[in-house]
Protein backbone atom coordinates (compact mmCIF):
# COMPACT_ATOMS: atom_id res chain seq x y z
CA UNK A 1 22.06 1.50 20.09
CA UNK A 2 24.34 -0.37 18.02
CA UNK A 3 21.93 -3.48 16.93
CA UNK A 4 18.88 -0.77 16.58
CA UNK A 5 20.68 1.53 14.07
CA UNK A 6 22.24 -1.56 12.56
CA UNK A 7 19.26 -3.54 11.97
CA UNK A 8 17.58 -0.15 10.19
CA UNK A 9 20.04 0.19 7.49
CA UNK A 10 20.17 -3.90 6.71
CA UNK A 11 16.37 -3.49 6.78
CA UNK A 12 16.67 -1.13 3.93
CA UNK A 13 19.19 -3.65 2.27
CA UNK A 14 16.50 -6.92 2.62
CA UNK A 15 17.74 -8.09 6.02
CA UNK A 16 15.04 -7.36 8.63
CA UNK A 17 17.47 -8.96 11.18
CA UNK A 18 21.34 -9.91 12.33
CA UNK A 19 22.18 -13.46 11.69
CA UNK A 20 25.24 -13.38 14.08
CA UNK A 21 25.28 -9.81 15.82
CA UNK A 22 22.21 -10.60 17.24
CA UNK A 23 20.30 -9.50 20.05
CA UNK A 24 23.07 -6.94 21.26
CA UNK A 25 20.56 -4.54 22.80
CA UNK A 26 18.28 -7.00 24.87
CA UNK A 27 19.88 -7.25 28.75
CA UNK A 28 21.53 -10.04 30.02
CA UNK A 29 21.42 -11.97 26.71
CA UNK A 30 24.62 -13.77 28.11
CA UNK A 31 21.94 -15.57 30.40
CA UNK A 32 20.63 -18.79 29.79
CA UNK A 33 17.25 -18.17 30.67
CA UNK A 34 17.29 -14.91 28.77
CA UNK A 35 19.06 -16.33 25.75
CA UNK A 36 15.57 -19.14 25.62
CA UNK A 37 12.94 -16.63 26.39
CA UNK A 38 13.86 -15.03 22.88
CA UNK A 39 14.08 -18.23 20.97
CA UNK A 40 17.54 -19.22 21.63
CA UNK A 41 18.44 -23.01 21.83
CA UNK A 42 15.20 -23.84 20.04
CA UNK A 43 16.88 -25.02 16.81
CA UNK A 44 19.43 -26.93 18.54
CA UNK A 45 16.20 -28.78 20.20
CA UNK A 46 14.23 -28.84 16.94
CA UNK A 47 17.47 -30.56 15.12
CA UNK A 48 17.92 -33.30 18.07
CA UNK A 49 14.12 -34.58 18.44
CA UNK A 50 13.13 -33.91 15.08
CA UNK A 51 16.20 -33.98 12.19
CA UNK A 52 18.97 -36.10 11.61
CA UNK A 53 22.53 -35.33 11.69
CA UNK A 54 22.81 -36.15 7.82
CA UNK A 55 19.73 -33.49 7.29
CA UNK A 56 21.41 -31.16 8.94
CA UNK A 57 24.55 -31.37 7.14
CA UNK A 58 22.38 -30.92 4.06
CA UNK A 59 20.83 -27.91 5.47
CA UNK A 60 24.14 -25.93 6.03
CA UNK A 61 25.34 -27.01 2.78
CA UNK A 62 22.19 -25.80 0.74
CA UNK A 63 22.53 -22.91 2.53
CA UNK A 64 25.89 -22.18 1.13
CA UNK A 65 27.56 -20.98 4.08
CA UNK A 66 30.78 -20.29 3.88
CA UNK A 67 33.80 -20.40 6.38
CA UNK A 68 34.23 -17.23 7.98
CA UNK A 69 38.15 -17.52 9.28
CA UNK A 70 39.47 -16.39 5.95
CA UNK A 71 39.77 -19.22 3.06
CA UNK A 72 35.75 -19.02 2.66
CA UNK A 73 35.38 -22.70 2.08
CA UNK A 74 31.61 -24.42 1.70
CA UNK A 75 30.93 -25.25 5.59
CA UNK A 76 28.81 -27.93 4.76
CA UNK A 77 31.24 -29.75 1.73
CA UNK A 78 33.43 -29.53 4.40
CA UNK A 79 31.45 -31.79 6.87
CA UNK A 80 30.76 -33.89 4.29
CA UNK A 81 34.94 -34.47 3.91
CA UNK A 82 34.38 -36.47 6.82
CA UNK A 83 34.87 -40.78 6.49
CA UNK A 84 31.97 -43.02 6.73
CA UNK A 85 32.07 -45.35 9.90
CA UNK A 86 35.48 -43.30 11.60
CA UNK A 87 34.82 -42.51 15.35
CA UNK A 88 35.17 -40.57 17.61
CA UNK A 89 35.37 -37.45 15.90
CA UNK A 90 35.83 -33.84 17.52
CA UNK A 91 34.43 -30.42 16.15
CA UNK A 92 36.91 -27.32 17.36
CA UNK A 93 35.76 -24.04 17.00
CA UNK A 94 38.70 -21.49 16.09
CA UNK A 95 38.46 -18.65 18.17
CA UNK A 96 42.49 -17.79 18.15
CA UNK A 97 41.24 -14.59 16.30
CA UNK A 98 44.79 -13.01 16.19
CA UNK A 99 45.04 -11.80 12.30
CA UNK A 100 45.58 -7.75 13.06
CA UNK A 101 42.79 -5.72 12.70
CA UNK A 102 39.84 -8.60 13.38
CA UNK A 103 37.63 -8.53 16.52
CA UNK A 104 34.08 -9.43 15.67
CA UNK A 105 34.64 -12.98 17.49
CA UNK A 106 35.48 -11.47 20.73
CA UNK A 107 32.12 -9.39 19.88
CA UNK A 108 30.26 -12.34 19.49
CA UNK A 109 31.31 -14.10 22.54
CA UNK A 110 31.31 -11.01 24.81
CA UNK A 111 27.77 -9.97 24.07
CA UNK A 112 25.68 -13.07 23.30
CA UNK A 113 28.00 -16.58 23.73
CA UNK A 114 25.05 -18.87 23.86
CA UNK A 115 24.44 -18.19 20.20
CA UNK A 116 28.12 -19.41 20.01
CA UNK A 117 27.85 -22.97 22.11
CA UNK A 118 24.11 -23.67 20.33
CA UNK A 119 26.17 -22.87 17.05
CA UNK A 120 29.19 -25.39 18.24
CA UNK A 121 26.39 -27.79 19.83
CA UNK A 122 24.05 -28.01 16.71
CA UNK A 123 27.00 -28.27 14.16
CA UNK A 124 28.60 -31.48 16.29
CA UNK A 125 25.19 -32.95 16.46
CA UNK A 126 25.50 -32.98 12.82
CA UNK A 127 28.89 -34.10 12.10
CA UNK A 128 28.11 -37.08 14.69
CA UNK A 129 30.73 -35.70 17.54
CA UNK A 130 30.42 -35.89 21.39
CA UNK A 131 33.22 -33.96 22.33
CA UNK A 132 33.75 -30.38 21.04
CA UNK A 133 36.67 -27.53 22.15
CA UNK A 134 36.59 -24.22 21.71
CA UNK A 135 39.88 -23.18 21.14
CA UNK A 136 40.55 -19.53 22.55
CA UNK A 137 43.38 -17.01 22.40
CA UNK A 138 44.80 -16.75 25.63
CA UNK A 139 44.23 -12.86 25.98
CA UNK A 140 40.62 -12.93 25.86
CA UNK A 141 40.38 -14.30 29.75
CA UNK A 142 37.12 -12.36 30.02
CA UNK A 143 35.58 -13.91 27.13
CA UNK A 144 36.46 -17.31 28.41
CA UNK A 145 35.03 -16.78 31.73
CA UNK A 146 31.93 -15.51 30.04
CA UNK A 147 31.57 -19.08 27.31
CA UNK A 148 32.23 -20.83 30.84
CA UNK A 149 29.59 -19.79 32.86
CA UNK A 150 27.36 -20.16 29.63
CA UNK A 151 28.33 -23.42 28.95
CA UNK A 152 27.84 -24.63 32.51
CA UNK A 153 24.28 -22.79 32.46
CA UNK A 154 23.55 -25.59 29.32
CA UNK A 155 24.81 -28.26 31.25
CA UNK A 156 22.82 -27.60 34.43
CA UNK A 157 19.96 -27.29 31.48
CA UNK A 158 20.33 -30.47 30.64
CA UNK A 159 21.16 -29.10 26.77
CA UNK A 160 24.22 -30.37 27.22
CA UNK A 161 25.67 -33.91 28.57
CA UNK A 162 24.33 -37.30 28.76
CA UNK A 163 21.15 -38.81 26.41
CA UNK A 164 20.08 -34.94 25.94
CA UNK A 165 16.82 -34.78 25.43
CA UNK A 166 15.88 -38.51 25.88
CA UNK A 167 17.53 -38.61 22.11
CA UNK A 168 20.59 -40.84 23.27
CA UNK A 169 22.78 -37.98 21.56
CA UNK A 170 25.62 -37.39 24.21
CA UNK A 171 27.81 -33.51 24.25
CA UNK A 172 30.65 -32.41 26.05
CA UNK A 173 32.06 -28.49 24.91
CA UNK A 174 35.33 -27.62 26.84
CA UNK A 175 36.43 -24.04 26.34
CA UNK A 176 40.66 -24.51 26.11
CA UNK A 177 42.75 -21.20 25.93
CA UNK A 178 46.42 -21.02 24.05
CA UNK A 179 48.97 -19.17 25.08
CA UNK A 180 48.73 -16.25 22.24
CA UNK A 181 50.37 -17.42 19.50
CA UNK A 182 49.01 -16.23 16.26
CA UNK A 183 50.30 -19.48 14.51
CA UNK A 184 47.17 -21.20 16.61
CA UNK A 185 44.70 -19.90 14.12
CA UNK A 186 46.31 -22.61 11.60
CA UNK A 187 44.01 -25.17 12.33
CA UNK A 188 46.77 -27.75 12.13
CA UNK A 189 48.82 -26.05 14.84
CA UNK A 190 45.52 -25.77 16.81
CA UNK A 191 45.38 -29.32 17.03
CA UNK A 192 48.85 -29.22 17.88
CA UNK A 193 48.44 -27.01 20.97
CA UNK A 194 45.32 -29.19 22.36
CA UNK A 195 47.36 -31.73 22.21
CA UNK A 196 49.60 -30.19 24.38
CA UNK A 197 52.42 -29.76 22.38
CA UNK A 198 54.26 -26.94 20.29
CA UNK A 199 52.03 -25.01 18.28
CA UNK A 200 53.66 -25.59 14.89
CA UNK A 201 51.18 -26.68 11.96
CA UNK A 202 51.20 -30.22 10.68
CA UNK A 203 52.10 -31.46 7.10
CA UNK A 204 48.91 -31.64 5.31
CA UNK A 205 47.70 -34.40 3.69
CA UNK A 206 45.79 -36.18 5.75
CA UNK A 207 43.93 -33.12 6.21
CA UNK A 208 42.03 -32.64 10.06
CA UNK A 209 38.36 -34.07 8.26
CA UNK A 210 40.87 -37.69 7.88
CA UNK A 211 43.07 -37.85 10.68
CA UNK A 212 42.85 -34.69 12.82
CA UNK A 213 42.85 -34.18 16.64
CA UNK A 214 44.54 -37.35 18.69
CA UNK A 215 44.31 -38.86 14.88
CA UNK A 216 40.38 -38.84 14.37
CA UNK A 217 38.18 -36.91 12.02
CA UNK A 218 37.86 -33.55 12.90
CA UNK A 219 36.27 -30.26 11.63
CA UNK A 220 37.35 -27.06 12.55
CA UNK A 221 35.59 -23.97 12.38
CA UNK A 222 35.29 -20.32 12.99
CA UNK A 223 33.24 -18.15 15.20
CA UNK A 224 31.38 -16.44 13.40
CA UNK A 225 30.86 -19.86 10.50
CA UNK A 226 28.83 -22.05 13.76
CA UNK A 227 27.28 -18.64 15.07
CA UNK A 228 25.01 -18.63 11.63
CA UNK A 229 24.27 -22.36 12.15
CA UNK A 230 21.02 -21.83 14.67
CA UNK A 231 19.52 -19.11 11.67
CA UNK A 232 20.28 -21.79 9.16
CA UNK A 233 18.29 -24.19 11.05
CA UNK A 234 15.99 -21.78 12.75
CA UNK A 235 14.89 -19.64 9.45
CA UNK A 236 15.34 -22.33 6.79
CA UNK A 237 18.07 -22.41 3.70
CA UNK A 238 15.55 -19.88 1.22
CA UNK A 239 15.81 -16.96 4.33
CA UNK A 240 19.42 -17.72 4.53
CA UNK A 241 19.98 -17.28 1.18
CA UNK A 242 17.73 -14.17 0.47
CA UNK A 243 20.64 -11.99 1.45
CA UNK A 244 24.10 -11.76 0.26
CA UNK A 245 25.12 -13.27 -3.47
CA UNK A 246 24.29 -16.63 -5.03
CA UNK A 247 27.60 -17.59 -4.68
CA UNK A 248 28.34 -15.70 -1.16
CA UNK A 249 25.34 -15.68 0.68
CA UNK A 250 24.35 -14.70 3.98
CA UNK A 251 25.97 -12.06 5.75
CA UNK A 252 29.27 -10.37 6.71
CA UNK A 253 30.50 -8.93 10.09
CA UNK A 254 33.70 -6.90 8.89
CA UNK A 255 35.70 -5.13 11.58
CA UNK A 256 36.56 -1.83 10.33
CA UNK A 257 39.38 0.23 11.42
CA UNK A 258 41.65 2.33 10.86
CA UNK A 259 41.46 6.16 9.92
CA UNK A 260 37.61 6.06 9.92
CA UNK A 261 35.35 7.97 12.00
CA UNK A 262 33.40 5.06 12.99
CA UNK A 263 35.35 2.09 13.40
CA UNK A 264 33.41 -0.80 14.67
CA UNK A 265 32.22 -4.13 13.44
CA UNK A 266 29.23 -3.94 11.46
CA UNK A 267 27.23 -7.02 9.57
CA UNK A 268 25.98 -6.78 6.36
CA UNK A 269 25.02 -8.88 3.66
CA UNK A 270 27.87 -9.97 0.84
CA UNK A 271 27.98 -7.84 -2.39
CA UNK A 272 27.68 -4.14 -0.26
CA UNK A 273 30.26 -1.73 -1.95
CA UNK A 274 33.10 -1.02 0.10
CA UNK A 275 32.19 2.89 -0.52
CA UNK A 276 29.19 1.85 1.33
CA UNK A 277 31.16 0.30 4.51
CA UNK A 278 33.90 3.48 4.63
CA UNK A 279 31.54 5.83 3.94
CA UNK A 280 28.13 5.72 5.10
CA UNK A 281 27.01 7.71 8.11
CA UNK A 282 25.48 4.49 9.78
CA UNK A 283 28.74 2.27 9.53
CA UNK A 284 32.30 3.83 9.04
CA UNK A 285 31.18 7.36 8.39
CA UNK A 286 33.85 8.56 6.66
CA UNK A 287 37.42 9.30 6.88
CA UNK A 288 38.59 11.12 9.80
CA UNK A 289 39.27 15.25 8.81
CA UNK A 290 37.70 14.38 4.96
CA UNK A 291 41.35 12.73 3.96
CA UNK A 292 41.50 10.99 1.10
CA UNK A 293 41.47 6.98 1.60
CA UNK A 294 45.38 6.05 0.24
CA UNK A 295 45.37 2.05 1.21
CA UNK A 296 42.75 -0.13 1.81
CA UNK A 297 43.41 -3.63 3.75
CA UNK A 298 40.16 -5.81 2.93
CA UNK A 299 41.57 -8.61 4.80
CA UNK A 300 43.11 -8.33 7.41
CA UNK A 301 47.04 -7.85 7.35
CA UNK A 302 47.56 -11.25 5.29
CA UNK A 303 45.49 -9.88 2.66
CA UNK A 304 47.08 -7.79 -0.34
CA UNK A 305 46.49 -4.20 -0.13
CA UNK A 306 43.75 -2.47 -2.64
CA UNK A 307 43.89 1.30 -2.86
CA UNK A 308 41.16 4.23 -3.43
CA UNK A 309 40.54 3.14 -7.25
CA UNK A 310 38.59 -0.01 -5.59
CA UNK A 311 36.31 1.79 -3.71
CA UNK A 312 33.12 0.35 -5.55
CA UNK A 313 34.46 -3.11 -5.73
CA UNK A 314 31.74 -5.61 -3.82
CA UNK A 315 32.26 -6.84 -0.20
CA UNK A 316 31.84 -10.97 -1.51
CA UNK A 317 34.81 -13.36 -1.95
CA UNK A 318 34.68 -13.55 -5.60
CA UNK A 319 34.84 -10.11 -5.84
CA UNK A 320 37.15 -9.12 -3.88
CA UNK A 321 40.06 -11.83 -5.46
CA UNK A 322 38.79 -10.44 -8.85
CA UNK A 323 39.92 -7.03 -7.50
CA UNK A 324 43.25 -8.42 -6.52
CA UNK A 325 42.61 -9.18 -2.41
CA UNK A 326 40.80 -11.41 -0.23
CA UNK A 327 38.25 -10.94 1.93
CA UNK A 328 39.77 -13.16 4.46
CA UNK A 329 38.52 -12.40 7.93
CA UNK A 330 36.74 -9.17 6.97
CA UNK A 331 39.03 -6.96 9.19
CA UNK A 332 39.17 -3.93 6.95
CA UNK A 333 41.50 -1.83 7.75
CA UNK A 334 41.55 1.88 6.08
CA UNK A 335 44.34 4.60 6.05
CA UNK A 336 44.24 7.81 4.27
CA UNK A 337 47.32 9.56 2.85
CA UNK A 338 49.05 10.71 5.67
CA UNK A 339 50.90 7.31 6.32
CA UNK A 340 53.99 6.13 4.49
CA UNK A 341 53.40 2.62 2.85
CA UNK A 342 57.23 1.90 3.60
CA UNK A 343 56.27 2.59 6.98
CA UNK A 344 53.14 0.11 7.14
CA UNK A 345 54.61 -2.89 5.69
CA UNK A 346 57.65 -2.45 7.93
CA UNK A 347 55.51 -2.42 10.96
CA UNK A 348 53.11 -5.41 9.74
CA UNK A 349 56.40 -7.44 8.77
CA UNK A 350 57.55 -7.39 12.57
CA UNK A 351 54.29 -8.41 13.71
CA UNK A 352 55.11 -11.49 11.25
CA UNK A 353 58.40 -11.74 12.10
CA UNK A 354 57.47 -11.56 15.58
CA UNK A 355 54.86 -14.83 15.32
CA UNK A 356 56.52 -16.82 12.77
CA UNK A 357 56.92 -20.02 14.97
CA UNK A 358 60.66 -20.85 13.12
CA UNK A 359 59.55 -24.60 11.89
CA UNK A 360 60.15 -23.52 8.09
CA UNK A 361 63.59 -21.69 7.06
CA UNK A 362 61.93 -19.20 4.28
CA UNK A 363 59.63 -18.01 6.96
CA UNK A 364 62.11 -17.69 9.56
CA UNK A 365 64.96 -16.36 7.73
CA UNK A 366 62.82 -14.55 5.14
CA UNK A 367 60.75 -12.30 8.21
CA UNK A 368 64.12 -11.85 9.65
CA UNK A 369 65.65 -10.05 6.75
CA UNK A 370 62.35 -8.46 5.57
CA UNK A 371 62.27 -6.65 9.12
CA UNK A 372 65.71 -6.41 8.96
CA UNK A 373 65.90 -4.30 5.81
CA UNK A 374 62.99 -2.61 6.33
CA UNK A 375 64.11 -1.09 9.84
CA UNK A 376 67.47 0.11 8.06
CA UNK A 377 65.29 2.15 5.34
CA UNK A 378 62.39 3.14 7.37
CA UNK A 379 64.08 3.76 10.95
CA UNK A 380 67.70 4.63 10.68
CA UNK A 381 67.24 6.12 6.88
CA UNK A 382 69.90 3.92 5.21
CA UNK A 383 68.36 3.58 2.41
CA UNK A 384 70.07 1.87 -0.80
CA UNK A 385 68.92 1.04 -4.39
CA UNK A 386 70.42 -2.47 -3.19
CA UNK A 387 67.67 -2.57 -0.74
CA UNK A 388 64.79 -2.24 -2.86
CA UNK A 389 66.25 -5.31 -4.51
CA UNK A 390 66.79 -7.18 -1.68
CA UNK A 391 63.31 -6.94 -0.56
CA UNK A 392 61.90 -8.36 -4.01
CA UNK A 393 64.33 -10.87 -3.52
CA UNK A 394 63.29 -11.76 -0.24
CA UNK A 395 59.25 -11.96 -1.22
CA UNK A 396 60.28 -13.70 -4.20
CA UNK A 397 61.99 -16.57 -2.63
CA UNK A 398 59.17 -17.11 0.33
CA UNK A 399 56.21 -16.36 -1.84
CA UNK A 400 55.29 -20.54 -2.74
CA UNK A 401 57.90 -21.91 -0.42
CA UNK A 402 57.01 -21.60 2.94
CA UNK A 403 55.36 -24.66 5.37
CA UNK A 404 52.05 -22.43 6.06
CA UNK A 405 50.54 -19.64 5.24
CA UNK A 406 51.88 -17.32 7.69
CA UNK A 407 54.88 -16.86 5.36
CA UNK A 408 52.88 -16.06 2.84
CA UNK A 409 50.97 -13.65 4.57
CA UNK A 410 54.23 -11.73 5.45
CA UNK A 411 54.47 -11.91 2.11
CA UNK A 412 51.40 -9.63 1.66
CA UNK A 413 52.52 -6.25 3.24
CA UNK A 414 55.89 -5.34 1.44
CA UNK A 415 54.73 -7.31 -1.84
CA UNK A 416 51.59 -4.27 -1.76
CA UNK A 417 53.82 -1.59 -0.71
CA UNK A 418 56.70 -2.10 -3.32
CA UNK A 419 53.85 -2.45 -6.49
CA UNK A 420 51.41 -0.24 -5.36
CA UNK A 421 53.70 2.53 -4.18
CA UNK A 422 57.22 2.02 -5.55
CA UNK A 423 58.05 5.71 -5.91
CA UNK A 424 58.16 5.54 -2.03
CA UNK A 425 60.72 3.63 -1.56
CA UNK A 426 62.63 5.65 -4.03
CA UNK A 427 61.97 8.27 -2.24
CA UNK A 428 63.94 6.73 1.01
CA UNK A 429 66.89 6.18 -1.16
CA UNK A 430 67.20 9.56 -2.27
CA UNK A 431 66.46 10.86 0.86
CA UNK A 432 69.35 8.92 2.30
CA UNK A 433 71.93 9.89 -0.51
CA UNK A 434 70.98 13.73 -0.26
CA UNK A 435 71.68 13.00 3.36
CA UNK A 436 74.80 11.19 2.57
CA UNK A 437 76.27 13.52 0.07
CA UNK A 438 76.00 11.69 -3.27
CA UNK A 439 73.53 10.15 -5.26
CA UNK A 440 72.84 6.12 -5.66
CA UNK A 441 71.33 5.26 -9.40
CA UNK A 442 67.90 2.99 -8.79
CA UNK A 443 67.47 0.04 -10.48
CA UNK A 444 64.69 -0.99 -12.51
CA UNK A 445 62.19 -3.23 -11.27
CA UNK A 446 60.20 -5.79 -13.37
C-alpha cells in the first residue's frame, strides 16, 4: 500500500510517479526478469548501443541532480572532475548509510536492488569505468545477499561482463561489506577500507575524482544519487526537472522518525514544507498524543537542530541552510516536548564519541570530554556553572579543527542544545545545587 498511497499524494504535487521508491507494490521486483518486464534495464541498454559516455555525463548534469549522501553536490560536475586520458578508474557506490536516523538506502536495496546495479551500471558506463564496488555496511547482511543474487541474475543476463551488448564496453560490480564503522561513509575512509586497511579518511587534496581508489580516478556516490540515474536517462532531463526547485530538482526520500505517528520514508519532490512531511495524514501524520513538535533534526544527527518556529521552512538544500540546518541525508528526525535537549545531545555525543576512529586529537579528545561532561550533568546530576563553560569550550576548540567531518558533526548536537535551549542546562545546575545545599552563580554566555 505504501507506493499506491504515495504515488496519490505526489500525483497531486506534479509527480505522477517515484523516481527511486519505485515499483514497491509489484511482486518479486527483486527479480531480474520481473525488474525487465516493467521497463527496468532498458536505459542502461538504450545508453550502451545508442549514447556515449560523454552524453550521458551531460544528461545527469543538465538534469541537476544532486548528491544524495548529505553535501548535495552537482552529480554530474562531479563526473566531469574526472582527468582526461587517466585509467582505470572505479565508481563506488556509498551504501555505509550509518548517520542516525537514515534508512531509505536499505529501502531501496531491500525492495527493488536492480534499480540500484542499473543505476551503478549506467553511471560507470558514463564515467568510462569497468570495475565498480558497492560499498555496504556490514549489518545489512540481508541486503547484501539480496544486491548478490541480483547482480549475478545481470551477469547470467549478459548485462553485465565482457563486450556487453556487442558494444566492447566491459563491467564488473562487486558488492564489498565493512565492518560497521560509521567513519566508512567518508568516502576517503571508504577507499581506505577496500583497500583493506584501517578505515581512517585520507588528507584531501588530491581529492578521489584525481587519485582515489589504489591511486586512480574515482567517483563515489550514494544510493539513492545512481538510483535516479535510469529516470534521468529513461524520462529525459525536462521530466526530471519538472519536479522539485530550479536549483534542487528532482525528488527527496526523507526518513522520518521520531515522535511521529507515521514514521517511514516517504519521497517527495524538493521545496514541500516540512509542516507538510510532519503533518499530513498520508506521510508523518502528526505527532504522537497531539504534542507539540520541540526539536526538529532535518539532517540527520550531524545536522544542527531547527525547532517548531521552522515548521514552514522548504524541504530543498538552499532552504534549509538559509534556515540554519542542512538537509544532509534527509533523515528527519522529530521530538515533541517531552524530551530534555541536555538529554539528546548527550546521547547523540556518545554515538560520536563512540565512532570517532581517534586519527585526529580534537575529535578524539574533544568527544571524550563532551560525553564526559555531559554524563556528569545529565546522568549523575553534577551539574556546575563550570560545566556549561566547559562544553562551549569544548565545541569551540573542535568546531574548524578536526581531520573530517565527523568532529564536526559531534559538534552539531550540544552546539543546538546549548543555543537553542540554554535555560536547560541552567536548569541542571540549579537542580544540582538545591540538591547540594547551596547555590552556584551561572555565568553569562556570549
Amino acid at each position: 500500500m505504501f507506493a499506491i498511497w504515495c504515488a496519490r499524494k505526489l500525483g497531486s504535487m506534479g509527480l505522477s510517479e517515484h523516481i527511486v521508491m519505485r515499483e514497491l507494490d509489484i511482486p518479486d521486483i527483486s527479480d531480474f526478469a520481473v525488474y525487465r518486464r516493467h521497463g527496468g534495464w532498458e536505459a542502461y541498454r538504450y545508453a550502451l548501443t545508442e549514447k556515449t559516455p560523454a552524453d550521458i555525463v551531460q544528461m545527469v548534469k543538465d538534469s541537476g541532480l544532486r548528491g544524495r549522501g548529505g553535501a548535495g553536490f552537482p552529480t554530474g560536475i562531479k563526473w566531469g572532475f574526472l582527468p582526461k586520458g587517466v585509467y582505470p578508474r572505479y565508481l563506488l557506490c556509498n551504501c555505509d548509510e550509518s548517520e542516525p536516523g537514515t534508512f531509505n538506502n536499505h529501502q531501496i536495496i531491500d525492495k527493488n536492488p536492480h534499480q540500484l546495479i542499473e543505476g551503478v551500471a549506467l553511471s560507470a558506463y558514463a564515467i568510462e569505468a569497468n570495475t565498480a564496488y558497492i560499498y555496504m555496511r556490514g549489518e545489512f547482511a540481508a541486503a547484501a545477499r539480496t544486491l548478490e543474487r541480483a547482480i549475478a541474475q545481470a551477469y547470467e543476463a549478459g548485462f553485465l561482463g565482457k563486450n556487453i551488448f556487442g558494444t566492447g564496453f566491459d563491467l564488473d560490480i562487486y558488492v564489498h561489506r565493512g565492518a560497521g564503522a560509521y567513519i566508512c561513509g567518508e568516502e576517503t575512509a571508504l577507499m581506505e577500507s577496500l583497500e583493506g586497511k584501517i578505515g581512517q579518511p585520507r588528507l584531501k587534496p588530491p581529492f578521489p575524482a584525481v587519485a582515489g581508489l589504489y591511486g586512480k580516478p574515482t567517483i563515489i556516490n550514494n544510493v539513492e544519487t545512481l538510483a535516479n540515474v535510469p529516470r534521468i536517462v529513461e524520462k529525459g532531463v525536462a521530466w526530471y526537472r519538472s519536479h522539485g526547485t530550479e536549483k534542487s530538482p528532482g525528488t527527496k526520500c526523507f526518513s522520518l522518525s521520531g515522535h511521529v505517528n507515521r514514521p517511514g520514508n516517504y519521497e517527495l519532490p524538493f521545496g514541500v514544507p516540512l509542516r507538510e512531511l510532519i503533518e499530513s495524514p498520508e506521510y508523518g501524520g502528526g505527532m504522537k498524543g497531539g504534542r507539540p513538535v520541540k526539536i526538529i533534526i532535518p539532517g540527520g544527527a550531524s545536522a544542527p537542530w531547527l525547532t517548531a518556529d521552522h515548521l514552514d521552512v522548504p524541504l530543498d538544500y538552499e532552504s534549509v541552510a538559509a534556515a540554519g540546518s542542512m538537509l544532509g541525508s534527509g533523515a528527519v528526525i522529530v521530538l515533541n516536548d517531552t524530551v530534555s535537549a541536555p538529554h539528546v545531545a548527550y546521547k547523540m555525543d556518545e554515538f560520536f564519541k563512540h565512532e570517532s576512529c581517534g586519527k585526529c586529537t580534537p575529535c578524539r579528545e574533544g568527544t571524550h570530554w563532551l560525553v564526559r561532561t555531559l554524563h556528569r550533568m545529565v546522568e549523575e546530576g553534577h551539574a556546575t556553572a563550570a560545566d556549561i563553560d566547559t562544553l562551549h569550550s569544548i565545541y569551540r576548540q573542535m568546531a574548524g579543527n578536526c581531520f573530517c567531518l565527523l568532529g564536526e558533526s559531534a559538534v552539531m548536537p550540544i552546539k543546538s542544545a546549548l543555543q537553542l535551549f540554554p535555560h536547560e542546562f541552567e536548569a541542571l545546575v540549579k537542580r544540582s545545587s538545591s540538591r547540594n545545599g547551596h547555590h552556584i552563580p551561572l555565568a553569562v554566555h556570549r
